[in-house]
Protein backbone atom coordinates (compact mmCIF):
# COMPACT_ATOMS: atom_id res chain seq x y z
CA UNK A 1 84.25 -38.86 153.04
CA UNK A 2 81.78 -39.24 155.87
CA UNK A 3 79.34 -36.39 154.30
CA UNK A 4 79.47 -37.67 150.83
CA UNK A 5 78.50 -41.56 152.73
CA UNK A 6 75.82 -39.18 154.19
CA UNK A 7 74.27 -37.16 151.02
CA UNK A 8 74.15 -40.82 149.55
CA UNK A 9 72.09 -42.42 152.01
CA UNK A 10 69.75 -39.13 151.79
CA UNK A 11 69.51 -40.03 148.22
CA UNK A 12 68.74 -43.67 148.44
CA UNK A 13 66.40 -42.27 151.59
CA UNK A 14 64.07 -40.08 149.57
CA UNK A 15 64.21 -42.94 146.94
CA UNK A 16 62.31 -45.03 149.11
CA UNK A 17 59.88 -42.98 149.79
CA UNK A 18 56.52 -43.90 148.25
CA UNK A 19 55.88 -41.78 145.43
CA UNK A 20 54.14 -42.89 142.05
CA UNK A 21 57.17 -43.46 140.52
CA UNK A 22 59.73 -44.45 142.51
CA UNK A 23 61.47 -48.22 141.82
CA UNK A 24 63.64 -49.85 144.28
CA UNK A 25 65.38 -53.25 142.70
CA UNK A 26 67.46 -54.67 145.63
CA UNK A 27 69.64 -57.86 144.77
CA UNK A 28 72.95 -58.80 146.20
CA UNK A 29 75.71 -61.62 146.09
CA UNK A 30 77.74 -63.49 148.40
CA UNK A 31 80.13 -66.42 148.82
CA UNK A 32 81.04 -68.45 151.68
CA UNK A 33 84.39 -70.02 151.47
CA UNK A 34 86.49 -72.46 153.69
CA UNK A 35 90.79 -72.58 153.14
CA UNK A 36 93.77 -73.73 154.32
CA UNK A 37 97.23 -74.60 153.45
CA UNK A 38 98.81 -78.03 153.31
CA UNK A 39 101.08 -79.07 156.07
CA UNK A 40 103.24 -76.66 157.93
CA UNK A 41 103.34 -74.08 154.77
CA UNK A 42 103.99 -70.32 154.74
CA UNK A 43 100.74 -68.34 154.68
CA UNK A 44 98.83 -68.15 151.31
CA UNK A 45 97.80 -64.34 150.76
CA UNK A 46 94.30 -65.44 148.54
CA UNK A 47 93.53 -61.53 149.29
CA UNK A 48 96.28 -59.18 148.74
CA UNK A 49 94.34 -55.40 149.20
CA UNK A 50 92.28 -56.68 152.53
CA UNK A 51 95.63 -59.34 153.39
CA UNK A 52 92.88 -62.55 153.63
CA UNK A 53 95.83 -65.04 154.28
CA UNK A 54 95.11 -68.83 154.88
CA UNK A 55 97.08 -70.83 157.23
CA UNK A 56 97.23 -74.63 158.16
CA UNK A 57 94.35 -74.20 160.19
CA UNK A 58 90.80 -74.06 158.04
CA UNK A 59 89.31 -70.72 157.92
CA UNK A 60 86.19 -69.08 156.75
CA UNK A 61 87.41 -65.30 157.22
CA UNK A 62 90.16 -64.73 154.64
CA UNK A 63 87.36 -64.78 151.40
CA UNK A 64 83.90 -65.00 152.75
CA UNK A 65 81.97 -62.19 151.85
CA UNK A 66 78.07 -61.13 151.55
CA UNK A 67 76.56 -57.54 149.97
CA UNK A 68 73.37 -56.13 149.37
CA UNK A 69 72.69 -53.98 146.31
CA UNK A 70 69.61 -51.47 146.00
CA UNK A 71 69.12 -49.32 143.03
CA UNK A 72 66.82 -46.16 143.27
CA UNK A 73 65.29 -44.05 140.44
CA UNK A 74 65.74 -40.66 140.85
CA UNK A 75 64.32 -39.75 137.88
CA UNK A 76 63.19 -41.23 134.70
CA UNK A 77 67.22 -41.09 133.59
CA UNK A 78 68.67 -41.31 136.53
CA UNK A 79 69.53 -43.74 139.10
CA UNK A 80 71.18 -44.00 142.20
CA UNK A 81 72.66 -47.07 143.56
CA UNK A 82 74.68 -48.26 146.95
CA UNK A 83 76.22 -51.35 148.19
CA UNK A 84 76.85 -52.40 151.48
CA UNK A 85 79.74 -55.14 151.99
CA UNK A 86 80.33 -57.06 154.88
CA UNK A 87 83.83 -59.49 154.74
CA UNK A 88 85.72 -61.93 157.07
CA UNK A 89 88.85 -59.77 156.66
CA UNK A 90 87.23 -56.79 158.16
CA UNK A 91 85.49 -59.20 161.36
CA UNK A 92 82.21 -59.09 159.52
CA UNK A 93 81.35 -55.60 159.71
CA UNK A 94 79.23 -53.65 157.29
CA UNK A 95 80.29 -50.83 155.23
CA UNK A 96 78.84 -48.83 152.56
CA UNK A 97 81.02 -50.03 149.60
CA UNK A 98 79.78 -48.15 146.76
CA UNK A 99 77.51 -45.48 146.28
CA UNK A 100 77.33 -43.64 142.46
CA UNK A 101 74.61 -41.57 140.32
CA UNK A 102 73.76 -42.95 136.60
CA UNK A 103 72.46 -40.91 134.38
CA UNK A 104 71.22 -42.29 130.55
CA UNK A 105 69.12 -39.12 129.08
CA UNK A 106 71.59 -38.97 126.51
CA UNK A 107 71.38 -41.58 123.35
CA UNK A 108 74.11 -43.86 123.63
CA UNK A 109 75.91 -42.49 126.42
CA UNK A 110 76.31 -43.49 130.01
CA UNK A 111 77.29 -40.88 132.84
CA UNK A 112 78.39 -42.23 136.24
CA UNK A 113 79.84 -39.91 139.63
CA UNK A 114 80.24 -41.58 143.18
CA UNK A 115 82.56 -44.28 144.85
CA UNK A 116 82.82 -47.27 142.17
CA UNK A 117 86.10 -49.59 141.84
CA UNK A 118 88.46 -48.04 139.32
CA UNK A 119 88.31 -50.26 136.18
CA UNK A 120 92.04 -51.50 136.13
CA UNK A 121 91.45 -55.40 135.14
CA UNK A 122 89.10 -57.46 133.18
CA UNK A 123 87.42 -58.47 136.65
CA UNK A 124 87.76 -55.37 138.45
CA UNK A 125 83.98 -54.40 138.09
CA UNK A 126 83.08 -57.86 139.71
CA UNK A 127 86.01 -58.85 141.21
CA UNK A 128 84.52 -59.94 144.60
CA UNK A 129 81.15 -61.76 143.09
CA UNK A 130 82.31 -65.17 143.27
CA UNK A 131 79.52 -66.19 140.80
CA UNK A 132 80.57 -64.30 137.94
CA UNK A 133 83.66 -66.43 136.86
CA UNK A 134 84.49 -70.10 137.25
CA UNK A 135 87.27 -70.24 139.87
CA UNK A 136 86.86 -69.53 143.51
CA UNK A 137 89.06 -65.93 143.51
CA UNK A 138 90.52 -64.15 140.00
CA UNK A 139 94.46 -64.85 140.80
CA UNK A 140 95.61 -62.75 143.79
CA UNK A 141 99.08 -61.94 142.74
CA UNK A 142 97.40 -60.47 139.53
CA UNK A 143 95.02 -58.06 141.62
CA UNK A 144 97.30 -57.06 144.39
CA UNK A 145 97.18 -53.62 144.43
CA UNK A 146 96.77 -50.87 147.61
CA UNK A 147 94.31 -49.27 145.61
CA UNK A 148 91.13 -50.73 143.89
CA UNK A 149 88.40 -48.04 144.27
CA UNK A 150 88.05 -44.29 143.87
CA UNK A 151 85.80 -41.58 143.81
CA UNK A 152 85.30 -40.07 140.95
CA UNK A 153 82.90 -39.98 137.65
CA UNK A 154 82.46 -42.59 134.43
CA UNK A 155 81.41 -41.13 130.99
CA UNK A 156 80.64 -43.90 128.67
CA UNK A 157 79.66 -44.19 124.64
CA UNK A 158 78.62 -47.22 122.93
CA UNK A 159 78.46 -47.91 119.23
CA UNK A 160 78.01 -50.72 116.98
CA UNK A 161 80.70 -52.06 113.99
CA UNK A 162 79.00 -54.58 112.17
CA UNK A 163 78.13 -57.40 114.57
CA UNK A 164 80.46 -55.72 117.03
CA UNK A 165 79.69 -54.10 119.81
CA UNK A 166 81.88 -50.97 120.97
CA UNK A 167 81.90 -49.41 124.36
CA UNK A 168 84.74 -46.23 125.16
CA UNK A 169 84.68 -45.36 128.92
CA UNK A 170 86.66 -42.22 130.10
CA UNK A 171 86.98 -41.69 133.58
CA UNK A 172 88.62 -39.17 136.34
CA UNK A 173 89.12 -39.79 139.91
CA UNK A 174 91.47 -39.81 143.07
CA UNK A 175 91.56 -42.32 146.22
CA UNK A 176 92.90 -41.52 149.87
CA UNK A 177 92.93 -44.92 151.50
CA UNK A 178 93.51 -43.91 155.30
CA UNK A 179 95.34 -46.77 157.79
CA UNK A 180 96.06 -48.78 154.29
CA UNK A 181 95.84 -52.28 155.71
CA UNK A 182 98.25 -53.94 152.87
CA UNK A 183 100.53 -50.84 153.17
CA UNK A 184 100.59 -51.59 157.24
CA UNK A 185 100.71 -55.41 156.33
CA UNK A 186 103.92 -55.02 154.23
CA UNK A 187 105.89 -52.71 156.78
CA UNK A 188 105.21 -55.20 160.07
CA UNK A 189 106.31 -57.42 157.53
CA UNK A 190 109.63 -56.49 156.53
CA UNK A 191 110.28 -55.43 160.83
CA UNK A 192 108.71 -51.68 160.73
CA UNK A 193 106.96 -49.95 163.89
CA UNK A 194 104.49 -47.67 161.87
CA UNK A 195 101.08 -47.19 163.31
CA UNK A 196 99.26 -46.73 160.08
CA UNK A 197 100.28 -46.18 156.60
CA UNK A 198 97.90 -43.60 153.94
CA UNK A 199 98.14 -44.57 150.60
CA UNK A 200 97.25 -41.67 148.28
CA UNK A 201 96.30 -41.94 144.61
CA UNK A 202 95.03 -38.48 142.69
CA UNK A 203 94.69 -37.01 139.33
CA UNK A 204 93.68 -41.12 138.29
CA UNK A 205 92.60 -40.25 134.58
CA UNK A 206 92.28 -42.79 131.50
CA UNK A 207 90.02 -44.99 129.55
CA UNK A 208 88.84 -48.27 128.63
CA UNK A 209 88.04 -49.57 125.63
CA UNK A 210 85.57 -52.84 125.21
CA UNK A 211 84.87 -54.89 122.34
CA UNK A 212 82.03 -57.67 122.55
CA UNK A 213 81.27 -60.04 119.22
CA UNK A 214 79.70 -63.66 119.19
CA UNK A 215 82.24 -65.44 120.61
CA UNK A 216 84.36 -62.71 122.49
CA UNK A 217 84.63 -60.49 124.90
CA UNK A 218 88.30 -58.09 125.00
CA UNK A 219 88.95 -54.87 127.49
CA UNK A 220 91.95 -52.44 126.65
CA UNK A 221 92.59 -50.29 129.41
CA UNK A 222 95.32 -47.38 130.08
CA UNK A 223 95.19 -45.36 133.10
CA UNK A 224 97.71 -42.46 135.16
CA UNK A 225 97.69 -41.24 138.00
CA UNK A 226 99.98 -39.43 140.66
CA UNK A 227 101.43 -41.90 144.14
CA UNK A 228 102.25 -40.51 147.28
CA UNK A 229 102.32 -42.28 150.30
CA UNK A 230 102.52 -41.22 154.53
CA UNK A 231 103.98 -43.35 157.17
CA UNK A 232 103.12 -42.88 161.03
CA UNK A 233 105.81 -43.98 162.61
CA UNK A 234 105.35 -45.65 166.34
CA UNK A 235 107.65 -42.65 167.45
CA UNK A 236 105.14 -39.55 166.81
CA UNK A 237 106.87 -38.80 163.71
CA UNK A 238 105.81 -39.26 160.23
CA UNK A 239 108.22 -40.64 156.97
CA UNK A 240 106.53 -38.97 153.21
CA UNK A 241 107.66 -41.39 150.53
CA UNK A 242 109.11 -39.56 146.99
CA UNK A 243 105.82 -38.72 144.99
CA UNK A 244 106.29 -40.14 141.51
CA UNK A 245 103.25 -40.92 138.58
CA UNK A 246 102.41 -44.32 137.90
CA UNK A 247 101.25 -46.01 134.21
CA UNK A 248 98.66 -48.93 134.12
CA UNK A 249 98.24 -50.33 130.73
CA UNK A 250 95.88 -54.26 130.32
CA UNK A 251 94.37 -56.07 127.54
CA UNK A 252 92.16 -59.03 129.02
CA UNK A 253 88.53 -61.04 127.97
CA UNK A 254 87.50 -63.90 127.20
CA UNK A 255 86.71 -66.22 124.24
CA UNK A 256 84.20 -68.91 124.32
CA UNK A 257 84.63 -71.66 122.16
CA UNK A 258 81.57 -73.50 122.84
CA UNK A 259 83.05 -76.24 125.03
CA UNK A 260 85.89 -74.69 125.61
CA UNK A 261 86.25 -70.97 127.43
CA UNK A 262 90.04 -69.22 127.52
CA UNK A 263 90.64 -66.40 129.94
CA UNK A 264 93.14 -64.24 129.67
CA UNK A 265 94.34 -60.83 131.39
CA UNK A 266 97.54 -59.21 131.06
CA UNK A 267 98.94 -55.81 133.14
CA UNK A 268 101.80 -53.55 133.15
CA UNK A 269 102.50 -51.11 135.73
CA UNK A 270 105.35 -48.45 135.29
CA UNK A 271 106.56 -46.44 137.99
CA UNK A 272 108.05 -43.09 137.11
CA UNK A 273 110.50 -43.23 140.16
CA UNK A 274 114.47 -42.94 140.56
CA UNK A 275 114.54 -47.19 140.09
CA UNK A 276 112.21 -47.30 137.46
CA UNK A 277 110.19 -49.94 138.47
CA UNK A 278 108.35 -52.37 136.13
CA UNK A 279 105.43 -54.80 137.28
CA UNK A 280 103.93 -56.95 134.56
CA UNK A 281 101.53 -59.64 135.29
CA UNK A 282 99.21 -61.97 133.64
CA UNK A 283 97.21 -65.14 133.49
CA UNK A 284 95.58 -67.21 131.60
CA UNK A 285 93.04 -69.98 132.19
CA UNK A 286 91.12 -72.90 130.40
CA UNK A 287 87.64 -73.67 131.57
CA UNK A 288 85.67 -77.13 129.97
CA UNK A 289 82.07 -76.29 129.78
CA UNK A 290 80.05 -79.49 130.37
CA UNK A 291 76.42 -79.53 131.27
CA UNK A 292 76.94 -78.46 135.14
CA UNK A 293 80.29 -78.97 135.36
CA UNK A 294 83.07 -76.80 134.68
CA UNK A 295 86.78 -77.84 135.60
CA UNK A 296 89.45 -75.54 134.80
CA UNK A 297 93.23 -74.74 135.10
CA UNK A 298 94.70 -71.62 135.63
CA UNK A 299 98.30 -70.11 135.64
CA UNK A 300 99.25 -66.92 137.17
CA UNK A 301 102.78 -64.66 136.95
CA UNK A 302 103.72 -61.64 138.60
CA UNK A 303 107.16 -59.76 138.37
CA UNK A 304 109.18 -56.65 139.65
CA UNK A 305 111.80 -55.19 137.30
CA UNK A 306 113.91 -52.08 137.49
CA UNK A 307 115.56 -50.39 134.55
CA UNK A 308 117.86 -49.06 137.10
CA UNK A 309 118.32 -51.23 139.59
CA UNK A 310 120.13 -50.77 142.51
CA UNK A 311 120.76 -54.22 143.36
CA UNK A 312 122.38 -55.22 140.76
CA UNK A 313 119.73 -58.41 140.07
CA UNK A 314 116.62 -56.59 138.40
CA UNK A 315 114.82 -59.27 139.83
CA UNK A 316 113.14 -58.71 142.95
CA UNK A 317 109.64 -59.54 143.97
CA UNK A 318 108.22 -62.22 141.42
CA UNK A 319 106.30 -65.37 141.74
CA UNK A 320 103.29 -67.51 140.35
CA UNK A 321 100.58 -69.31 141.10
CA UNK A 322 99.39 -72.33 139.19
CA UNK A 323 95.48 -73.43 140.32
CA UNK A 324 92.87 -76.26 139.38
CA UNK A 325 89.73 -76.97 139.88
CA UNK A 326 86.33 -77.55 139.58
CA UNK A 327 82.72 -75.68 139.85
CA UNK A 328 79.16 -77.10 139.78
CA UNK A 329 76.62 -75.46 138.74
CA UNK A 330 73.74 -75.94 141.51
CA UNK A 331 71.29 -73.63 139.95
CA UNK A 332 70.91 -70.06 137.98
CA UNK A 333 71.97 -68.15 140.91
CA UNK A 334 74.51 -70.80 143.05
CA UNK A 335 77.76 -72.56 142.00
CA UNK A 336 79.48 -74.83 144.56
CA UNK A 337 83.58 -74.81 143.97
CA UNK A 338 86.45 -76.23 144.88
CA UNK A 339 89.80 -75.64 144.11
CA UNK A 340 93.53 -76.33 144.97
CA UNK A 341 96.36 -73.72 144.57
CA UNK A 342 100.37 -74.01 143.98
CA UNK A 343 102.03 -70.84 145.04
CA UNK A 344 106.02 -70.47 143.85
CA UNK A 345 107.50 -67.66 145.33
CA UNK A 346 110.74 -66.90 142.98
CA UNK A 347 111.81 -63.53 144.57
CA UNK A 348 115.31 -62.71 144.93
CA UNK A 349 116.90 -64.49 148.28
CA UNK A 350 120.18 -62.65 149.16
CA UNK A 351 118.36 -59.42 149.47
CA UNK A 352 114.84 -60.43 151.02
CA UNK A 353 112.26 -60.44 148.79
CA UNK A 354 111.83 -64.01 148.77
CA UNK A 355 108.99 -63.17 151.43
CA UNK A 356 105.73 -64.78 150.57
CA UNK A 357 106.85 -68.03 150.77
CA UNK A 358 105.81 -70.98 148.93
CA UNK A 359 102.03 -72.97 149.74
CA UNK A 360 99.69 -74.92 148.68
CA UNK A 361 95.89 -74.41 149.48
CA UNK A 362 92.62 -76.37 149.25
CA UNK A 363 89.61 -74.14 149.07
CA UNK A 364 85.88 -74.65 148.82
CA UNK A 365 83.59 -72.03 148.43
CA UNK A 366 80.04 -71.52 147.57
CA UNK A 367 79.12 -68.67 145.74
CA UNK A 368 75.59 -66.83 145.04
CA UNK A 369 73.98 -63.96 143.82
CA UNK A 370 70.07 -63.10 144.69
């Protein structure tokens, strides 16, 4: 990984090198936001994949996050663009966060290879700029998994029906998170001693499909890939979980109604493993679009089923969160936000997966993009 970070920088390098040519856009985004949870609360996980939890003490770190974007022509078709991230969960410091080729030579086609975030949700392409939707975070207990980003390459073809427009993206990667911080998270959590945990996603093949007309804006999206998983143990040892493949299937967008927007994004997971394990998970939300003002309302649900379940309850992990607020427009490239939280925690009791708790959280956040 440390070579590829490497021949990507020498890219961008050369990019910036006067030539006649050459084009360097830079623009970025960022948000600054302030939490905490009412009264003496369990924490509220606002950040599942980097665990940005609030307490009852405010906090800036669990969701405050600032990147720069610059985007080099290589050529007259092809570009090559990085991203370097800096977040409160990881103390501030700055990492390269994406780095990916795009070519276009080709008439309605799109080709894409590098380290981009694997399009699993309706927000996963954006997920972290806080400008580009109207509450202060897309619902964490909808995007809570290990895995978010891979390396891998993007072939896109768009097409017109009508007044619709058509885009089919295929797309082939693999991920090896090393020292997972949600997997490490989860086993301190339930009283394990590992060091570090590497969560290991390959073979991550499927598509997405996305239809845009006047007043819409759907994503279909269906995705495999193979899970394996390696435990360091505080001992010297190591623990291998069971390989097994995993299904991702999710049907999300938007439809604006003039004064009234509806959001919407709903997720199944299947786990080809000896309990079968199900996770669906959706939300929906309302926004009010009024001159600068946009309050909303939105309802989150996440679940964990098992066709064979060896507890007996098929109904461990599940919960919801139920969120309103209200964001102000300052300008064309700032919002201002803020937003209170109810998180229900409805796992099963009597064998421990009643774990997260139940909060509530006032957050305000301002968001940006330059």
């Amino acid at each position: 990984m440390k070579y590829i970070k490497l021949i990507c920088l020498a890219l961008l390098g050369m990019s910036l090198l006067p030539t006649a040519s050459a084009e360097i856009r830079f623009n970025g985004f960022g948000s600054v936001v302030m939490g905490q949870t009412l009264t003496h609360q369990a924490p509220f996980t606002a950040d599942f994949y980097d665990v940005g939890q609030y307490s009852d003490k405010p906090s800036f770190k669990p969701e405050t996050v600032f990147a720069l974007q610059a985007t080099a022509d290589v050529s007259a078709d092809m570009k090559f663009t990085g991203q370097y991230l800096t977040k409160g969960t990881d103390e501030f410091e700055t990492e390269l966060d994406w780095y990916y080729l795009t070519y276009s030579g080709v008439e309605d086609w799109t080709f894409m290879a590098g380290r981009r975030n694997i399009p699993m949700y309706y927000y996963s392409e954006f997920s972290e700029v806080g400008f580009a939707y109207p509450w202060i975070r897309p619902p964490a207990n909808l995007y809570w998994w290990q895995i978010t980003q891979f390396n891998g390459v993007h072939a896109s073809y768009e097409f017109e029906i009508g007044d619709l427009g058509n885009t089919i993206t295929a797309f082939y990667g693999n991920e090896y998170s090393i020292n997972n911080k949600e997997m490490l998270f989860y086993d301190r959590l339930f009283g394990g001693t590992a060091t570090s945990i590497d969560e290991v996603w390959t073979d991550i093949i499927g598509f997405n499909y996305a239809l845009v007309g006047e007043i819409f804006d759907l994503r279909f999206v269906y995705f495999q890939n193979d899970r394996n998983r390696t435990t360091y143990n505080a001992d010297g040892t190591t623990t291998e979980m069971v390989p097994f493949d995993q299904t991702f299937m999710g049907f999300g967008g938007n439809i604006n109604l003039d004064m009234i927007t509806i959001l919407f994004d709903m997720n199944l997971v299947i786990y080809d493993n000896d309990v079968e394990l199900e996770y669906p998970t959706w939300l929906v939300s309302v926004v009010y679009n009024m001159d600068k003002y946009q309050p909303f309302v939105v309802y989150s649900q996440a679940d964990e089923t098992h066709d064979n379940d060896p507890l007996g309850t098929n109904r461990w992990e599940q919960h919801f969160t139920a969120g309103v607020g209200v964001r102000y427009n300052l300008s064309s490239s700032a919002a201002l936000k803020v937003q209170y939280d109810y998180f229900e925690d409805q796992g099963d009791v009597d064998n421990g997966y009643n774990y997260h708790g139940d909060s509530e959280t006032i957050a305000v956040a301002l968001d940006f993009i330059f």
